[in-house]
N, C-alpha and C. Protein backbone atom coordinates (compact mmCIF):
# COMPACT_ATOMS: atom_id res chain seq x y z
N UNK A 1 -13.91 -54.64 12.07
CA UNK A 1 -13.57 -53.29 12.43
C UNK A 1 -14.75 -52.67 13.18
N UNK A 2 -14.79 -51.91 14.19
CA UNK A 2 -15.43 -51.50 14.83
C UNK A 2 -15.84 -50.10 14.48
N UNK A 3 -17.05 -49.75 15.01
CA UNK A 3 -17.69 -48.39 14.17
C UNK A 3 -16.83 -47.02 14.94
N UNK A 4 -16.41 -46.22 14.42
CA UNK A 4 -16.07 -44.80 15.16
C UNK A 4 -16.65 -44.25 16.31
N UNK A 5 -16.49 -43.94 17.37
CA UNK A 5 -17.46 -43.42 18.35
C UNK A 5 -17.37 -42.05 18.47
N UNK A 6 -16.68 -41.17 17.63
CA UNK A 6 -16.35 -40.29 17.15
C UNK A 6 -16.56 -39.42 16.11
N UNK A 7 -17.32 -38.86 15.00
CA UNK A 7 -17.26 -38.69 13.98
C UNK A 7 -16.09 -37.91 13.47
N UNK A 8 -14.57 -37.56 14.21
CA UNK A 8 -13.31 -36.95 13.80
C UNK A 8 -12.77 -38.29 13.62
N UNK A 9 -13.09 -39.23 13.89
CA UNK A 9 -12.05 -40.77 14.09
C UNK A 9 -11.99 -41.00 12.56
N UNK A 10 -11.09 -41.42 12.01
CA UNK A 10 -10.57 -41.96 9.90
C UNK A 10 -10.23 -43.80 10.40
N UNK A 11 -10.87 -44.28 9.04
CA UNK A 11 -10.53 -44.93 8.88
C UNK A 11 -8.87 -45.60 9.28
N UNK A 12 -8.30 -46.19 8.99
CA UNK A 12 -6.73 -46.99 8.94
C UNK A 12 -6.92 -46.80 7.33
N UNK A 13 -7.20 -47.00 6.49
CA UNK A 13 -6.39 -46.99 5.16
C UNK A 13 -7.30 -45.73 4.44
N UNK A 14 -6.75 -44.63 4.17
CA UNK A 14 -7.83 -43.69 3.29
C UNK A 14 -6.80 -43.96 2.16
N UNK A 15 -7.75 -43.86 0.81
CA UNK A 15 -6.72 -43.70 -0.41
C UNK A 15 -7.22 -42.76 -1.20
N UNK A 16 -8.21 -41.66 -0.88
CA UNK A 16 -8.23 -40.22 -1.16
C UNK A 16 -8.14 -39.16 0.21
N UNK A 17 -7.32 -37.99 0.36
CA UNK A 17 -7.72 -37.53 1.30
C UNK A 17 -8.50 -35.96 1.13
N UNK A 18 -9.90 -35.88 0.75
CA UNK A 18 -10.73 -35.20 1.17
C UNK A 18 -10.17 -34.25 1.93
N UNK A 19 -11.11 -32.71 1.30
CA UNK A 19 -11.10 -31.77 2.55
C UNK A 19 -11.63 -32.32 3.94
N UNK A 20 -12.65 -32.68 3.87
CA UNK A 20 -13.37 -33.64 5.22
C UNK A 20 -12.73 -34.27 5.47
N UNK A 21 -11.80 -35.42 5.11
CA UNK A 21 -11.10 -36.37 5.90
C UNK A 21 -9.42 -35.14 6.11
N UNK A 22 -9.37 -34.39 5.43
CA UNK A 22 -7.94 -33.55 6.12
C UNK A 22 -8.57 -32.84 7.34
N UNK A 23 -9.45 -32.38 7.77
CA UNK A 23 -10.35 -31.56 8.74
C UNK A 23 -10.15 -32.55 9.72
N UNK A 24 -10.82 -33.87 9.29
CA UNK A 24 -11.18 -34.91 10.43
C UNK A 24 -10.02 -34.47 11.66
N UNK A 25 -8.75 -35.08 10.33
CA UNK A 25 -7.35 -35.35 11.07
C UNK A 25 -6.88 -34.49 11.69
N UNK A 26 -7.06 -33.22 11.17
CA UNK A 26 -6.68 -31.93 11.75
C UNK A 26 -7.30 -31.56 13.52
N UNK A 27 -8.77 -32.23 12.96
CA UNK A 27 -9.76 -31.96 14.22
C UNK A 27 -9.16 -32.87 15.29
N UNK A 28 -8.75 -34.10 15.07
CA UNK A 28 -8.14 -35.31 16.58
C UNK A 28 -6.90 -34.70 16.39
N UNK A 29 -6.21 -34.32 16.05
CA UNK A 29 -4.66 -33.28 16.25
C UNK A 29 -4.81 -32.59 17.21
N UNK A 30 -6.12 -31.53 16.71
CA UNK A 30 -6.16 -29.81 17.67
C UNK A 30 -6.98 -30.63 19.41
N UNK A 31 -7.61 -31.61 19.36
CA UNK A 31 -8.21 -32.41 19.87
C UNK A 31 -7.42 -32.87 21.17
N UNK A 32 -6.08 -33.03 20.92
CA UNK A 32 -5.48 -33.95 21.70
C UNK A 32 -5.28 -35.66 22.03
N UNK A 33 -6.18 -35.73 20.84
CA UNK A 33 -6.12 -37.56 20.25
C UNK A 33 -5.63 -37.92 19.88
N UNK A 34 -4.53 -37.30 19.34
CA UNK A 34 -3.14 -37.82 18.54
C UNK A 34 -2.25 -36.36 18.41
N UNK A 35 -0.79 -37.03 17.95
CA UNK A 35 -0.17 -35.87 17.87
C UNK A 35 0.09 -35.92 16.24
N UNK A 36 0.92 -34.80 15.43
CA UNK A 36 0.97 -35.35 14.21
C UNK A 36 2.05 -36.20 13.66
N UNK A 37 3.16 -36.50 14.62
CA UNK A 37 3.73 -37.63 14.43
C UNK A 37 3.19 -38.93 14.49
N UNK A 38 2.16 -39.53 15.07
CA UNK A 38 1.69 -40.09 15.45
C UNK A 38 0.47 -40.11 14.05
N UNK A 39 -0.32 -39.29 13.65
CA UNK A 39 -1.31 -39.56 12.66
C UNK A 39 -0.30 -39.43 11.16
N UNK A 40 0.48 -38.89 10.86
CA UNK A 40 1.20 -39.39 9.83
C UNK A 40 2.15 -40.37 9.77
N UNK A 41 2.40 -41.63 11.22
CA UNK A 41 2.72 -42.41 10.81
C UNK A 41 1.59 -43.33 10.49
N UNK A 42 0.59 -43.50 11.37
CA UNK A 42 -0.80 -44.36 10.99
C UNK A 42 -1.38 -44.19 9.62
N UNK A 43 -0.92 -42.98 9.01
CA UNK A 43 -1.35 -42.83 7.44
C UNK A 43 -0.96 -42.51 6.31
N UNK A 44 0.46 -42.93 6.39
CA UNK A 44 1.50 -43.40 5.83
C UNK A 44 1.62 -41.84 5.04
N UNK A 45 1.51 -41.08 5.92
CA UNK A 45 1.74 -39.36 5.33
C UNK A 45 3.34 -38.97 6.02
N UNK A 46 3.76 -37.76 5.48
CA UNK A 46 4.72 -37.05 5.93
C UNK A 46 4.56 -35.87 7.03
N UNK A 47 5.14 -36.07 8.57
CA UNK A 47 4.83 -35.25 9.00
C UNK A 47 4.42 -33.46 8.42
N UNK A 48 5.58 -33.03 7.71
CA UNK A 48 5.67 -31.85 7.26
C UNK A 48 4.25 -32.01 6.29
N UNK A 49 3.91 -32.34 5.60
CA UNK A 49 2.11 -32.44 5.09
C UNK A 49 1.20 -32.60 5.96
N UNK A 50 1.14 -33.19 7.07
CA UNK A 50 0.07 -33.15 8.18
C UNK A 50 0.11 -31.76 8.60
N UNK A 51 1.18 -31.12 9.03
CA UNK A 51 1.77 -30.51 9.74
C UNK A 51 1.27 -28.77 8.73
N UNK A 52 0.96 -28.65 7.35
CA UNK A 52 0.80 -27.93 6.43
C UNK A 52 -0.93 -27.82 6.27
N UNK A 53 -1.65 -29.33 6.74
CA UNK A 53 -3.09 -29.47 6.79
C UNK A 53 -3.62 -28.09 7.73
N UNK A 54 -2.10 -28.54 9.16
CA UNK A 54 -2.93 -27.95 10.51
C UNK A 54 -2.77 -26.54 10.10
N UNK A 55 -1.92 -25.79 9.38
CA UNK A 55 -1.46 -24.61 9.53
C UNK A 55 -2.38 -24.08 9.14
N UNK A 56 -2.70 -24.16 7.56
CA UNK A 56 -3.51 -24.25 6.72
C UNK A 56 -5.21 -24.19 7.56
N UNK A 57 -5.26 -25.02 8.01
CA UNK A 57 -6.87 -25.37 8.89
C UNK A 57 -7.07 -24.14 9.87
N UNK A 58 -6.03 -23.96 10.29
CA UNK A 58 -5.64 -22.88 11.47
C UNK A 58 -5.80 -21.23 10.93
N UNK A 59 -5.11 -20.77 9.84
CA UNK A 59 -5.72 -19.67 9.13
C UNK A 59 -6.88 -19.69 8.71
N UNK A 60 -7.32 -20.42 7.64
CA UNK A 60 -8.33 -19.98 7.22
C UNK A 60 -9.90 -20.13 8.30
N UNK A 61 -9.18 -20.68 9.47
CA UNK A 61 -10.19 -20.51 10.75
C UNK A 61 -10.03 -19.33 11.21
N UNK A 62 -9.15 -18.51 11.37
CA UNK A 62 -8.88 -17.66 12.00
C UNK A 62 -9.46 -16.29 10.78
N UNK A 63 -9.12 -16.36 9.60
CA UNK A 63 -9.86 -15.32 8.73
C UNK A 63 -11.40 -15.41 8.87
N UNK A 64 -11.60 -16.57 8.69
CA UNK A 64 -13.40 -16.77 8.65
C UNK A 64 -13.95 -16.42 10.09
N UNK A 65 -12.88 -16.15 11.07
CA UNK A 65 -13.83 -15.30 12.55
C UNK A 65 -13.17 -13.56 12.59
N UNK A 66 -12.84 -13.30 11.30
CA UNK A 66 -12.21 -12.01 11.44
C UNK A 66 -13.68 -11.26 11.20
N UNK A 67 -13.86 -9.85 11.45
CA UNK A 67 -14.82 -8.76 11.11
C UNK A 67 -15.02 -8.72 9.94
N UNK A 68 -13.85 -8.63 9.10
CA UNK A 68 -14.31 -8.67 7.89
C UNK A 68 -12.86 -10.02 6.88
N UNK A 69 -13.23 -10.85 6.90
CA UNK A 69 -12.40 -12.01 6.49
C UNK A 69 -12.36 -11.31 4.88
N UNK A 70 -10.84 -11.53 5.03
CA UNK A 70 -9.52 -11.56 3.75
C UNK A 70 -10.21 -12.72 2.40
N UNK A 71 -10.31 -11.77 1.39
CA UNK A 71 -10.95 -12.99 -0.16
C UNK A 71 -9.30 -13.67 -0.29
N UNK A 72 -9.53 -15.05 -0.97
CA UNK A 72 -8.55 -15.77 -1.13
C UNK A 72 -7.29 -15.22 -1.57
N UNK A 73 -7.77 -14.25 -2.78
CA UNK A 73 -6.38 -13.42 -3.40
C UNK A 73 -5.55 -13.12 -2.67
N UNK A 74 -6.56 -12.22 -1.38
CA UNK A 74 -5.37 -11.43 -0.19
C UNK A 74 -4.37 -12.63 0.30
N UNK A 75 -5.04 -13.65 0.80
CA UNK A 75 -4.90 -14.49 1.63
C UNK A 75 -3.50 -15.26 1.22
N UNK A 76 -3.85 -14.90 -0.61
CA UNK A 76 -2.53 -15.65 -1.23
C UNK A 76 -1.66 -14.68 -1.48
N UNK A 77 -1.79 -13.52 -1.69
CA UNK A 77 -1.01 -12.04 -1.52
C UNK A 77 -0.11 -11.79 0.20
N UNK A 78 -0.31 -12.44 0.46
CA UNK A 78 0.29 -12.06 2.33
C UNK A 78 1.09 -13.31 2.59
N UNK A 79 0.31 -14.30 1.81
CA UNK A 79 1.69 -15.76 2.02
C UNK A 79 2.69 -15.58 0.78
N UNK A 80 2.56 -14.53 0.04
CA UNK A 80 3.15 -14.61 -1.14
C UNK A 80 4.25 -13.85 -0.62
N UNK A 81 4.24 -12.32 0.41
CA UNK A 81 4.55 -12.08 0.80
C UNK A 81 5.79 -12.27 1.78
N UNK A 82 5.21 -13.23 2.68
CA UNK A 82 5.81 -13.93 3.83
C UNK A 82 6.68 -14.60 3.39
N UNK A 83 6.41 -15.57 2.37
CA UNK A 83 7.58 -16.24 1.45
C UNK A 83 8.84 -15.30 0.60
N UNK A 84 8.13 -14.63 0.46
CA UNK A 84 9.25 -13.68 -0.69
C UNK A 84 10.35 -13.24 0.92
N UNK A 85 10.03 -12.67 1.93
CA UNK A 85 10.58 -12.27 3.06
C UNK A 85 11.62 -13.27 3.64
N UNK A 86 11.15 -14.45 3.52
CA UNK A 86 11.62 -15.46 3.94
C UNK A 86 13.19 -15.82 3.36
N UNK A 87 12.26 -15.50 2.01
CA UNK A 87 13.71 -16.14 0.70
C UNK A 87 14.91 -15.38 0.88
N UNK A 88 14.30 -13.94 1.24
CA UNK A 88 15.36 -12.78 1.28
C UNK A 88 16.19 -12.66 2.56
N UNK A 89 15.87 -13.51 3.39
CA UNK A 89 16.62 -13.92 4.95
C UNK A 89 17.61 -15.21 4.39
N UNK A 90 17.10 -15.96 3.86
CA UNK A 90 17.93 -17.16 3.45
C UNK A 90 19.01 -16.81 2.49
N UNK A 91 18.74 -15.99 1.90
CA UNK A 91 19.69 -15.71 0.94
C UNK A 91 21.23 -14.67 1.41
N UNK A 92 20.72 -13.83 2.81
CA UNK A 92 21.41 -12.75 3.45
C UNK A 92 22.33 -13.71 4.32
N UNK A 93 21.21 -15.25 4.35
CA UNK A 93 22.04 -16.12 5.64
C UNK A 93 23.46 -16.95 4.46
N UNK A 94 23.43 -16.93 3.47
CA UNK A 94 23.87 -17.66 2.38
C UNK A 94 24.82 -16.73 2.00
N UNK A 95 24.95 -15.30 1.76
CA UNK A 95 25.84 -14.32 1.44
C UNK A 95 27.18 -14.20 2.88
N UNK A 96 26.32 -13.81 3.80
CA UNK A 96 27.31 -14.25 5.11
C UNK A 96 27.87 -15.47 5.48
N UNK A 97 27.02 -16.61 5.77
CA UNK A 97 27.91 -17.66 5.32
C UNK A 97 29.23 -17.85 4.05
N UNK A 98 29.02 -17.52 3.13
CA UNK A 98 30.09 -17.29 1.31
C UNK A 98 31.27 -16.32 2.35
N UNK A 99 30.70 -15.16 2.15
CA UNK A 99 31.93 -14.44 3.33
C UNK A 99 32.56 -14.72 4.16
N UNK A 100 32.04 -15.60 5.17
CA UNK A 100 33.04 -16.03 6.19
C UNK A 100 33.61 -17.08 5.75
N UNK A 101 33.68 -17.88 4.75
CA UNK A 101 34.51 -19.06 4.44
C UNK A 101 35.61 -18.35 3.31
N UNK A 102 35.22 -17.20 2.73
CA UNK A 102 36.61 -16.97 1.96
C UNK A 102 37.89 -16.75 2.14
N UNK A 103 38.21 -16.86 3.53
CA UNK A 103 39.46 -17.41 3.99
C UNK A 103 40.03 -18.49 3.82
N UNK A 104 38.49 -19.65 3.68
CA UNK A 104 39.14 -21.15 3.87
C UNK A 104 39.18 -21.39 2.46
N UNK A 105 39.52 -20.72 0.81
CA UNK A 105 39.51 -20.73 -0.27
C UNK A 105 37.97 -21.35 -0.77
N UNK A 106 38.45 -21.66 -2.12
CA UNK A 106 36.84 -22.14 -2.42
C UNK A 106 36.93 -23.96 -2.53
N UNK A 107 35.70 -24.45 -2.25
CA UNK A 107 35.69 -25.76 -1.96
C UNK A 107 35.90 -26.80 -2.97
N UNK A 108 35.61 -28.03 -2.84
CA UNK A 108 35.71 -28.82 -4.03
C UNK A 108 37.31 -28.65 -4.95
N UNK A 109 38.26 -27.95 -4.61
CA UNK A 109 39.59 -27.86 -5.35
C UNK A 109 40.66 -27.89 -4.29
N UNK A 110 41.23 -29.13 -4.43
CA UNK A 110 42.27 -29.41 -3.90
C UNK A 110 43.75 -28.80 -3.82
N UNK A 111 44.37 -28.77 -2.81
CA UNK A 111 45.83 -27.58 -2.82
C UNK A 111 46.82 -28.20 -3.19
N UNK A 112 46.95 -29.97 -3.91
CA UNK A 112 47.96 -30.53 -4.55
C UNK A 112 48.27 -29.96 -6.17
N UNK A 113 48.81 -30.13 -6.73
CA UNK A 113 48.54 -29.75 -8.61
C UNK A 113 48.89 -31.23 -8.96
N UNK A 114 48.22 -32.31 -8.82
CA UNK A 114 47.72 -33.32 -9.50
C UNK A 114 47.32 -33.35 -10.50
């Protein structure tokens, strides 16, 4: 195996992944050295987890160049937020969906009397 010429370059087999080795990966992502389809198939990860590294890498970069950067609490107070918002769209999309099918009766029960 040949040495990295890189210090963002990972190994082929990690079997812990480190904040440093999630950074690495994150860093040849934002990099343009790979995409993250591409580094979660080489590391036998799930896009949507690579994909949670970058987001993840991406805020708390973006708080730590703020004037005055957000303590973790907030940080988990505003995604706590965003999620609760989220749930409450899915659920409005789930009530309207229920409504427009109660014409077509309810599912799973057949119109024979078998």
């Amino acid at each position: 195996m040949t040495e990295p010429s890189d210090k963002t370059e990972l190994p082929d087999q990690i079997k812990r992944w480190t904040a440093k080795r999630r950074s690495a990966l994150v860093l040849r992502i934002l990099k343009g050295q790979t995409t993250v389809r591409e580094a979660a198939r080489e590391h036998g990860l799930k896009p949507s987890e690579v994909e949670e590294w970058r987001d993840r890498f991406l805020a708390g970069a973006e708080n730590n160049l703020r004037t005055n950067p957000r303590s973790e609490e907030q940080q988990l107070e505003r995604e706590n937020q965003k999620l609760k918002q989220k749930v409450g769209e899915l659920v409005m999309s789930i009530d309207v969906l229920k409504e427009a099918m109660k014409p077509y009766g309810p599912f799973g029960q057949g119109t024979s009397n078998e």
